[in-house]
PDB file of N, CA and C in Angstrom:
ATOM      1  N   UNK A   1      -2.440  14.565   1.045  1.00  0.00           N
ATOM      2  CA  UNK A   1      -3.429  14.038   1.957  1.00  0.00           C
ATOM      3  C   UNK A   1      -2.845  14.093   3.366  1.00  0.00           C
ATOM      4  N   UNK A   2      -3.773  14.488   4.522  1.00  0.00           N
ATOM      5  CA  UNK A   2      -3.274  15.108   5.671  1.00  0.00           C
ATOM      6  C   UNK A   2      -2.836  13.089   6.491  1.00  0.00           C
ATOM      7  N   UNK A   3      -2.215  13.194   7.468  1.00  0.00           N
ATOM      8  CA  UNK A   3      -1.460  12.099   8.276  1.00  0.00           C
ATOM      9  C   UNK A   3      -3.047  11.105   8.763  1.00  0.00           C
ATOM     10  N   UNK A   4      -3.755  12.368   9.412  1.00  0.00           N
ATOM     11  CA  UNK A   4      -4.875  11.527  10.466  1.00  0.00           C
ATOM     12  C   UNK A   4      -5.841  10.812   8.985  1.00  0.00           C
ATOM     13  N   UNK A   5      -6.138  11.239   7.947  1.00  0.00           N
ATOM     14  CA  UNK A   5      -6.669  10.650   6.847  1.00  0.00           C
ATOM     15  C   UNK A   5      -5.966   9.424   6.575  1.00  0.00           C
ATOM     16  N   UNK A   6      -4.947   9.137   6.205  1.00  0.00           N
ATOM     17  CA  UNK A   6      -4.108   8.073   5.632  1.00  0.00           C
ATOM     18  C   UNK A   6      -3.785   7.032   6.697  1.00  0.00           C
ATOM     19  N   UNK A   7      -4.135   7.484   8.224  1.00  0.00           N
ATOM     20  CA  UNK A   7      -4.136   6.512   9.450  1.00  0.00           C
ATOM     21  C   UNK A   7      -5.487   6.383   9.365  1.00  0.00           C
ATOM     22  N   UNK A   8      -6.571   7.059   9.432  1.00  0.00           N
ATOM     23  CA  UNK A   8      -8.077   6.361   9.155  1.00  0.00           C
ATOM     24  C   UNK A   8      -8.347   5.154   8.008  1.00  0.00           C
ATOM     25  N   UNK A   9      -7.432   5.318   6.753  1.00  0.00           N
ATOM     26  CA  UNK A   9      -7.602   4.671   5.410  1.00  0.00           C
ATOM     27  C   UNK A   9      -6.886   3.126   6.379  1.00  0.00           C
ATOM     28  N   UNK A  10      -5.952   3.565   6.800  1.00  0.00           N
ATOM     29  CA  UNK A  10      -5.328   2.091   7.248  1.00  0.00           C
ATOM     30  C   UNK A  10      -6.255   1.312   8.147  1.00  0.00           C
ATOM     31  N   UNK A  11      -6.330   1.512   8.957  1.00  0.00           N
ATOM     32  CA  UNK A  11      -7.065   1.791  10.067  1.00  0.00           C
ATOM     33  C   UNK A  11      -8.539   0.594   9.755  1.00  0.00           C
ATOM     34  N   UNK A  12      -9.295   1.447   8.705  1.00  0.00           N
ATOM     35  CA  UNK A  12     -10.244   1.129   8.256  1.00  0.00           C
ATOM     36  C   UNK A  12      -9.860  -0.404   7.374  1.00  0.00           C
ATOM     37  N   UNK A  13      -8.873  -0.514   6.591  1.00  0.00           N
ATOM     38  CA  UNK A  13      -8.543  -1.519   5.943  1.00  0.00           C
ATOM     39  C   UNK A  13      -8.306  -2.844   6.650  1.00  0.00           C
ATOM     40  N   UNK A  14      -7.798  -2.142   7.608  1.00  0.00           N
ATOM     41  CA  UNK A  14      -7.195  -3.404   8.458  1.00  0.00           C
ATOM     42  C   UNK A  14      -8.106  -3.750   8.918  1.00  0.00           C
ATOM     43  N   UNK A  15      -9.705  -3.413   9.615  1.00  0.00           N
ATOM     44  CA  UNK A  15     -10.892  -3.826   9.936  1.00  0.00           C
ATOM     45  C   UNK A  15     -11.729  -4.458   9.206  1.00  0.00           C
ATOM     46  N   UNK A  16     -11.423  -4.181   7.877  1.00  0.00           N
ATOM     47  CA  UNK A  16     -12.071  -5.197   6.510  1.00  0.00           C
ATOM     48  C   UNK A  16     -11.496  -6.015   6.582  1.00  0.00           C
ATOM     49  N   UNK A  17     -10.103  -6.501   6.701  1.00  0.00           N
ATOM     50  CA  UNK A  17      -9.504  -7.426   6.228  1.00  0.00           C
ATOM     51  C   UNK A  17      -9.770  -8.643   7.407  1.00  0.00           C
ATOM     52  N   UNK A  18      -9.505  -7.685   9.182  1.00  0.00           N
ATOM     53  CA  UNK A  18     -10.196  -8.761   9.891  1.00  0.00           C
ATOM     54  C   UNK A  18     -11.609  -9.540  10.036  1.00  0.00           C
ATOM     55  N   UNK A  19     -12.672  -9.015   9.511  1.00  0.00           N
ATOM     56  CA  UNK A  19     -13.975  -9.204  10.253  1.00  0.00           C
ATOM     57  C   UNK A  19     -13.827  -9.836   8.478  1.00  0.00           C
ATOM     58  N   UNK A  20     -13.311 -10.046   7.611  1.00  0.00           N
ATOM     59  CA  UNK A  20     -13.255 -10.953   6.725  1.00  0.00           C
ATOM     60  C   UNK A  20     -12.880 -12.349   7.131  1.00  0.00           C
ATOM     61  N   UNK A  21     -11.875 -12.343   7.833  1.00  0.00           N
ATOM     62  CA  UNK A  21     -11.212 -13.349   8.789  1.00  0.00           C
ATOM     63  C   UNK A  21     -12.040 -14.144  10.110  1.00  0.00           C
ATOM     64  N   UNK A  22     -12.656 -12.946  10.737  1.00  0.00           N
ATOM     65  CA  UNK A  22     -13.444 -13.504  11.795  1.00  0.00           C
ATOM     66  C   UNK A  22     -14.682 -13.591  11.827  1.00  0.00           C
ATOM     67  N   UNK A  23     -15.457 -13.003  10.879  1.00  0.00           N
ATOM     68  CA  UNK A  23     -16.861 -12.915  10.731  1.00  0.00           C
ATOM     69  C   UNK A  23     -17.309 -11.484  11.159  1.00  0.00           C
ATOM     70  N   UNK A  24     -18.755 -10.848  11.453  1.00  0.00           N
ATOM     71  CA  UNK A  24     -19.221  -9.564  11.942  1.00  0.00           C
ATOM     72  C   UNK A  24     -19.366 -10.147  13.298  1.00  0.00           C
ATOM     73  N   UNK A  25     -18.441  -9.786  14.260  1.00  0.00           N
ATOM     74  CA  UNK A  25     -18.135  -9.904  15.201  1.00  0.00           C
ATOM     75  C   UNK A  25     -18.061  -8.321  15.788  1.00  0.00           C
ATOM     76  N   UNK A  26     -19.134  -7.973  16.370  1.00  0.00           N
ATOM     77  CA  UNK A  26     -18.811  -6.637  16.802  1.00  0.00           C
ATOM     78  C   UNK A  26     -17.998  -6.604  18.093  1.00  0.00           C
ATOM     79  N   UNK A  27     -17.394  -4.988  18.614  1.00  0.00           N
ATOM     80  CA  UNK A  27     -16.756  -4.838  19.232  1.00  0.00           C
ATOM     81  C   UNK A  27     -15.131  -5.120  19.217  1.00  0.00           C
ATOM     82  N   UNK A  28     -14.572  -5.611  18.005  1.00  0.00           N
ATOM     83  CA  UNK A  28     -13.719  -5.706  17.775  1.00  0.00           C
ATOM     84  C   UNK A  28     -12.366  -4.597  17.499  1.00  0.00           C
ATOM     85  N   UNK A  29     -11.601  -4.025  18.166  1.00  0.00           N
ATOM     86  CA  UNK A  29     -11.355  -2.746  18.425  1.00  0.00           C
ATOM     87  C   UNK A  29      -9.466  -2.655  18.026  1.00  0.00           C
ATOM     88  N   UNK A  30      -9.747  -1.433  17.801  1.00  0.00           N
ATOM     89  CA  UNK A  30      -7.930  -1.296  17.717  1.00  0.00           C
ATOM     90  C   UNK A  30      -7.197  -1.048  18.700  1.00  0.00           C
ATOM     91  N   UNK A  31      -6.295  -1.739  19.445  1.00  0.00           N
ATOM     92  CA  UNK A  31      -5.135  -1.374  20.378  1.00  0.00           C
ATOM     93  C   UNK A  31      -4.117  -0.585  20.297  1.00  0.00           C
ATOM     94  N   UNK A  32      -3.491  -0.454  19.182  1.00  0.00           N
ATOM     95  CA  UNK A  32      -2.154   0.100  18.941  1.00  0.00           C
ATOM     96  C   UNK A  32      -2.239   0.566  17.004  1.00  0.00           C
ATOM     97  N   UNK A  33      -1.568   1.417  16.656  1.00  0.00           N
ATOM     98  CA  UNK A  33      -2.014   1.617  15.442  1.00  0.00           C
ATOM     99  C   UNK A  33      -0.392   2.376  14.819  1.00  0.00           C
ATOM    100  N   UNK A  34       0.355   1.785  14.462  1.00  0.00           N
ATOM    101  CA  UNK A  34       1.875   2.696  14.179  1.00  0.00           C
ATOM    102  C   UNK A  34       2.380   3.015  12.651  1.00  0.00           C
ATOM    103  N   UNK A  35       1.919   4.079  12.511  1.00  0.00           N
ATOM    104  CA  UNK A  35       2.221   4.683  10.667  1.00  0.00           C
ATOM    105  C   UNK A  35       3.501   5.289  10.726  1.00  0.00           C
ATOM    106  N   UNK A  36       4.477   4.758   9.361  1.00  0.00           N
ATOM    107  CA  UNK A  36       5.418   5.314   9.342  1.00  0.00           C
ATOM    108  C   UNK A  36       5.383   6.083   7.791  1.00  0.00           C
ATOM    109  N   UNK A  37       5.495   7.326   8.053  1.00  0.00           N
ATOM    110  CA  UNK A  37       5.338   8.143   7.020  1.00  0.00           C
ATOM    111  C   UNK A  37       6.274   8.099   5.643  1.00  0.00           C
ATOM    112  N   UNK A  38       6.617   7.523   4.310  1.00  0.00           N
ATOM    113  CA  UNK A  38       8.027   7.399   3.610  1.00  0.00           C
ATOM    114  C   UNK A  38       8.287   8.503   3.072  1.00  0.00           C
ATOM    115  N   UNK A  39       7.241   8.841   1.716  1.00  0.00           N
ATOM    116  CA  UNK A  39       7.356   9.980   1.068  1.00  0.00           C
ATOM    117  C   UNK A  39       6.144  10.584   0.487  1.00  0.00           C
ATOM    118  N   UNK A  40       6.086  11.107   0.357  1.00  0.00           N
ATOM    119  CA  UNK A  40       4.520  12.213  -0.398  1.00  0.00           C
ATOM    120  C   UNK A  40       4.267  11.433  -1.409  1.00  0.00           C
ATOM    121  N   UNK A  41       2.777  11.502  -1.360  1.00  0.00           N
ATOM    122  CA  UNK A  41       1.844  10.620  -2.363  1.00  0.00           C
ATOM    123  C   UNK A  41       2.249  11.609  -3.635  1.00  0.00           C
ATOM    124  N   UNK A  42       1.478  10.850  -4.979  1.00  0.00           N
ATOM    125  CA  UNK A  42       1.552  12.055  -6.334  1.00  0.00           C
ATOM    126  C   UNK A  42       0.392  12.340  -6.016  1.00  0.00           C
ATOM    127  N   UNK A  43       0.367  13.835  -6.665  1.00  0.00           N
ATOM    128  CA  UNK A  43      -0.586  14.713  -6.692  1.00  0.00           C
ATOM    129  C   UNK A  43      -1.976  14.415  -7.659  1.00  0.00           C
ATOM    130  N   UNK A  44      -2.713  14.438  -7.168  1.00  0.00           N
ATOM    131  CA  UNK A  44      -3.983  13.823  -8.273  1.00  0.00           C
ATOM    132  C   UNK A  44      -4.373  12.356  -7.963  1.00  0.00           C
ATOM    133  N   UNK A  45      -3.761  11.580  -7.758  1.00  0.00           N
ATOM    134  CA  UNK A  45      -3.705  10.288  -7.799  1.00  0.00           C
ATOM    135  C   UNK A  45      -4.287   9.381  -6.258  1.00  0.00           C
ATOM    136  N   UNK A  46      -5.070   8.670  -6.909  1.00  0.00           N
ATOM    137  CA  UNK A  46      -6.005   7.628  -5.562  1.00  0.00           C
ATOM    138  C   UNK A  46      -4.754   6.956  -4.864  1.00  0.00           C
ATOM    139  N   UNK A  47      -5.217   6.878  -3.361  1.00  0.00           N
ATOM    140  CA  UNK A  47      -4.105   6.180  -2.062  1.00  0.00           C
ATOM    141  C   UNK A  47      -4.715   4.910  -2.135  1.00  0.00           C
ATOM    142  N   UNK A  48      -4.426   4.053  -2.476  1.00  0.00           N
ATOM    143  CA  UNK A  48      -4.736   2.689  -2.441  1.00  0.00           C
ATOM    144  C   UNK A  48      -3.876   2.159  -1.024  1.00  0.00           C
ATOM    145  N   UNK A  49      -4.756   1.118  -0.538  1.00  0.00           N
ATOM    146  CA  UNK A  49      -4.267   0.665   0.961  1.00  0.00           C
ATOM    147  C   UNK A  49      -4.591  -1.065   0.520  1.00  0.00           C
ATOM    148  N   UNK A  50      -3.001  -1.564   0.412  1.00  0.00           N
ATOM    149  CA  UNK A  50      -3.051  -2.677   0.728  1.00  0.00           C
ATOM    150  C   UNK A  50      -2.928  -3.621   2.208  1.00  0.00           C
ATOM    151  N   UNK A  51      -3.970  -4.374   2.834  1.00  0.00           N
ATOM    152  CA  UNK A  51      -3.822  -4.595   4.118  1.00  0.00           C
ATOM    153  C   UNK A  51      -3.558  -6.324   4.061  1.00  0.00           C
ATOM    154  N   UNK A  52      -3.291  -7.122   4.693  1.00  0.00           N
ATOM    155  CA  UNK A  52      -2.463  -8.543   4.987  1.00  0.00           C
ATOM    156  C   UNK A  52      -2.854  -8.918   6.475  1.00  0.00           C
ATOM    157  N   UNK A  53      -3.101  -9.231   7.537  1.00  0.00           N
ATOM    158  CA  UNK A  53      -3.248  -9.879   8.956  1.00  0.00           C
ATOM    159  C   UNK A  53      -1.972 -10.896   8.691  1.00  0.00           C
ATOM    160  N   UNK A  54      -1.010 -10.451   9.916  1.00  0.00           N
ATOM    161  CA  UNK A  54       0.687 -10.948   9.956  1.00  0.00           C
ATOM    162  C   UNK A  54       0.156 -12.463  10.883  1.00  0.00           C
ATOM    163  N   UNK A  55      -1.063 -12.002  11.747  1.00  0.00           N
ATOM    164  CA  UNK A  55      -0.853 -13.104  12.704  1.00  0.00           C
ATOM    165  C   UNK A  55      -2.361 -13.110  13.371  1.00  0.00           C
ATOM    166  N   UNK A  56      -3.431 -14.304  13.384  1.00  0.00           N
ATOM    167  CA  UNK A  56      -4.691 -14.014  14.053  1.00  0.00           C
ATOM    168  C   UNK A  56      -4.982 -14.581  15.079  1.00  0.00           C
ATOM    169  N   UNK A  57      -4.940 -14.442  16.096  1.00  0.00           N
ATOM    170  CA  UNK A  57      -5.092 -15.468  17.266  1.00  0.00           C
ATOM    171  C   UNK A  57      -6.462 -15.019  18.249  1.00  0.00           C
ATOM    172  N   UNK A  58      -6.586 -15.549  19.603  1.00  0.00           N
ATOM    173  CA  UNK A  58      -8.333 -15.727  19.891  1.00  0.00           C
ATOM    174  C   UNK A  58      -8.712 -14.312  20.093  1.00  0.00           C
ATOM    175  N   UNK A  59      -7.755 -13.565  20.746  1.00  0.00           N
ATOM    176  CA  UNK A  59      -8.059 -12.533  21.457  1.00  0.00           C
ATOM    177  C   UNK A  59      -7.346 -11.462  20.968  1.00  0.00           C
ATOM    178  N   UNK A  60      -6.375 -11.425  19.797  1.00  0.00           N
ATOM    179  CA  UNK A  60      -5.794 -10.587  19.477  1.00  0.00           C
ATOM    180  C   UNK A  60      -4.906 -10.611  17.528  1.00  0.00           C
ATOM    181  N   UNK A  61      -4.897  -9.505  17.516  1.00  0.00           N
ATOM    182  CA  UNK A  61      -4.827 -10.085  15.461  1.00  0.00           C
ATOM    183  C   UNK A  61      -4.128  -8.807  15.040  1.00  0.00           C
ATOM    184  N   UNK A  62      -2.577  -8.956  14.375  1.00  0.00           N
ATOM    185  CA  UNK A  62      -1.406  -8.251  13.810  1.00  0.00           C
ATOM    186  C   UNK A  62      -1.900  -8.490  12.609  1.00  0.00           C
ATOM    187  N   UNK A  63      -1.745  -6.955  12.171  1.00  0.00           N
ATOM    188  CA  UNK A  63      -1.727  -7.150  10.344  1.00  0.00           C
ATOM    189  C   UNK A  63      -0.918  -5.770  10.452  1.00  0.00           C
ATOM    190  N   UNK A  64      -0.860  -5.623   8.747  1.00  0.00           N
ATOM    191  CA  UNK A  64       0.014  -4.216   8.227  1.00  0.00           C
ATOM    192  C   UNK A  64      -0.608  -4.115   7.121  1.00  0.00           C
ATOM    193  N   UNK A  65      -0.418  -3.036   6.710  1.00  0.00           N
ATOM    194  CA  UNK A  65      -1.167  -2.295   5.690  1.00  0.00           C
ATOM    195  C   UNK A  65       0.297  -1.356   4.890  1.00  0.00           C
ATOM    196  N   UNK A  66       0.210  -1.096   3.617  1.00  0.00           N
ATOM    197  CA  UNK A  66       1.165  -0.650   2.705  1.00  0.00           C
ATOM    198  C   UNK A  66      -0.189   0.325   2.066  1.00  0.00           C
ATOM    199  N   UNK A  67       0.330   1.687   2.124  1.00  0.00           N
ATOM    200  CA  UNK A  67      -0.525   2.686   1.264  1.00  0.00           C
ATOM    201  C   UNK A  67       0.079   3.501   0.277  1.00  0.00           C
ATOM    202  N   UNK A  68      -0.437   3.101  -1.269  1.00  0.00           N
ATOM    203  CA  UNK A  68       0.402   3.298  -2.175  1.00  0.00           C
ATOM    204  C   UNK A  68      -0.148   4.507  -2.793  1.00  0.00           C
ATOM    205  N   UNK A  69       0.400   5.350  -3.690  1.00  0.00           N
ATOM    206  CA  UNK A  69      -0.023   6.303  -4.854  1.00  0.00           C
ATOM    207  C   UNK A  69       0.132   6.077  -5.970  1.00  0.00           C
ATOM    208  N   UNK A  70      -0.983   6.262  -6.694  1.00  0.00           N
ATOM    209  CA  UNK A  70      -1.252   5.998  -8.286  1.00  0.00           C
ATOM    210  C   UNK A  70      -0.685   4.757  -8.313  1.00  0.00           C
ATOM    211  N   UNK A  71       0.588   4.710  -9.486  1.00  0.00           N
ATOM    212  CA  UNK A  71       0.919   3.428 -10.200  1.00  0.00           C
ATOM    213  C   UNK A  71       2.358   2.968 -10.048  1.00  0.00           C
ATOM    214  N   UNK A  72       2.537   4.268  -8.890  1.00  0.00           N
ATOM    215  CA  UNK A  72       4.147   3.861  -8.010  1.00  0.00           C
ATOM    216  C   UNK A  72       3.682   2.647  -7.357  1.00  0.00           C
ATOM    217  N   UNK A  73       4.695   1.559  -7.295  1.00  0.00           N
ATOM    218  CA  UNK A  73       4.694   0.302  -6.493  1.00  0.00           C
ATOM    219  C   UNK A  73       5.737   0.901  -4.969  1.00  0.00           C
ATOM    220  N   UNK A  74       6.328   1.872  -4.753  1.00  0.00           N
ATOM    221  CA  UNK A  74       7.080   2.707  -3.350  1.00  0.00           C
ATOM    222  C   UNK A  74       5.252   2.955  -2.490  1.00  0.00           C
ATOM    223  N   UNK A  75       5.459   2.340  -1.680  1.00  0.00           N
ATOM    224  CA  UNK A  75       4.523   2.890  -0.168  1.00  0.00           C
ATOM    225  C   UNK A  75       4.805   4.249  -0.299  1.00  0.00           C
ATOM    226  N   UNK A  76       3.527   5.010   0.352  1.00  0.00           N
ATOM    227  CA  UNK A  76       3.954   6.267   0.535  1.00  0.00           C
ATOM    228  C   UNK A  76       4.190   6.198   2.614  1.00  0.00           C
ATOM    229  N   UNK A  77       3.631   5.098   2.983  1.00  0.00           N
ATOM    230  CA  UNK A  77       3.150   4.898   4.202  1.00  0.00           C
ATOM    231  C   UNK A  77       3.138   2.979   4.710  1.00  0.00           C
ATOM    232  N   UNK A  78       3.652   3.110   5.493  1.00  0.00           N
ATOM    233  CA  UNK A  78       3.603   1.648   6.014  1.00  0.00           C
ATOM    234  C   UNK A  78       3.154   1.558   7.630  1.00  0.00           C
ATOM    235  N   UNK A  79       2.260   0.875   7.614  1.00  0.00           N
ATOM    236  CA  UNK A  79       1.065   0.749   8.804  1.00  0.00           C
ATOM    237  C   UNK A  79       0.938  -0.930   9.261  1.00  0.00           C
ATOM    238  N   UNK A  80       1.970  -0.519  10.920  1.00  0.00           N
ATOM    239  CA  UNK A  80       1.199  -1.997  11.821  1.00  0.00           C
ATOM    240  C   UNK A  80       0.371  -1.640  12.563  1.00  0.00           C
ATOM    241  N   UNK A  81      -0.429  -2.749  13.134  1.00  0.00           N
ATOM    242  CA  UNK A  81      -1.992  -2.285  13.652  1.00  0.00           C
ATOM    243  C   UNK A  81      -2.554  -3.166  14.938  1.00  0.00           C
ATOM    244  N   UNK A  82      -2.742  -3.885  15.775  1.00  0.00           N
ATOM    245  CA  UNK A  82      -2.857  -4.850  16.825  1.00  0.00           C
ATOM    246  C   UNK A  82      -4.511  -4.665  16.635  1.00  0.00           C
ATOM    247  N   UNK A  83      -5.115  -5.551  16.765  1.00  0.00           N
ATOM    248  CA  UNK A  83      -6.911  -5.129  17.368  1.00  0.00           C
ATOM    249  C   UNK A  83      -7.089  -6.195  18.219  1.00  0.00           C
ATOM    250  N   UNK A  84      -8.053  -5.806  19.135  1.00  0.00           N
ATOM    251  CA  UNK A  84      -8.323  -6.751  20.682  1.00  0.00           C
ATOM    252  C   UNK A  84      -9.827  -7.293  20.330  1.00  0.00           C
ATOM    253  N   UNK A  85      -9.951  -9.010  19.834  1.00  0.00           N
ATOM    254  CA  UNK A  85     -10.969  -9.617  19.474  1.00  0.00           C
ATOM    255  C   UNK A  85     -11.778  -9.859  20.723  1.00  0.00           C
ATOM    256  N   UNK A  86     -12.950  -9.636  20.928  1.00  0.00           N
ATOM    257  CA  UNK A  86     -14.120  -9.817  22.173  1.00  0.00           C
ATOM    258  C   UNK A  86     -14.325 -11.347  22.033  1.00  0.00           C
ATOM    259  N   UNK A  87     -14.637 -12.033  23.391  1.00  0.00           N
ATOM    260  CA  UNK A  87     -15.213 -13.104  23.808  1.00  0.00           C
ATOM    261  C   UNK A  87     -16.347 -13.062  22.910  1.00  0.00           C
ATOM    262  N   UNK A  88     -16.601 -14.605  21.985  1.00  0.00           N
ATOM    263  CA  UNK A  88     -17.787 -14.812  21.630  1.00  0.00           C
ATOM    264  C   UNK A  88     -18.867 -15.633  22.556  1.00  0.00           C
TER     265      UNK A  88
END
């Protein structure tokens, strides 16, 4: 699976996991987004993206995301993420 895919999967996770946290709050946006690549996924096998929020505060919200293959518990990918919460 190509890099910009597996940063969209994060990406995307980490936006579920906030607007779980904050409600549908639109405009809620990503600032900074940093994937560190470990090792090649297995072949055949679904990328599961586990995501966590490290820290949520008014205007701004740290999480990380771990993206795994198949039924290896090794990340293939480890993802921190910043997003900039809008004035309600």
């Amino acid at each position: 699976m190509s890099g910009p895919t597996l940063m969209a999967l994060a990406d995307f996770a980490m936006y579920v996991v906030l607007l779980s946290a904050i409600g549908p709050i639109g405009l809620a946006v990503t600032t900074n987004l940093n994937i560190n690549f470990l090792r090649k996924g297995q072949p055949g096998q679904d990328v599961l993206a586990e995501a966590r929020l490290l820290k949520l505060g008014k205007r701004l919200a740290v999480g990380e995301v771990n993206l795994l293959s198949g039924t290896s518990p090794d990340p293939i990918a480890h993802v921190t993420s910043t997003y900039s919460i809008p004035n309600v």
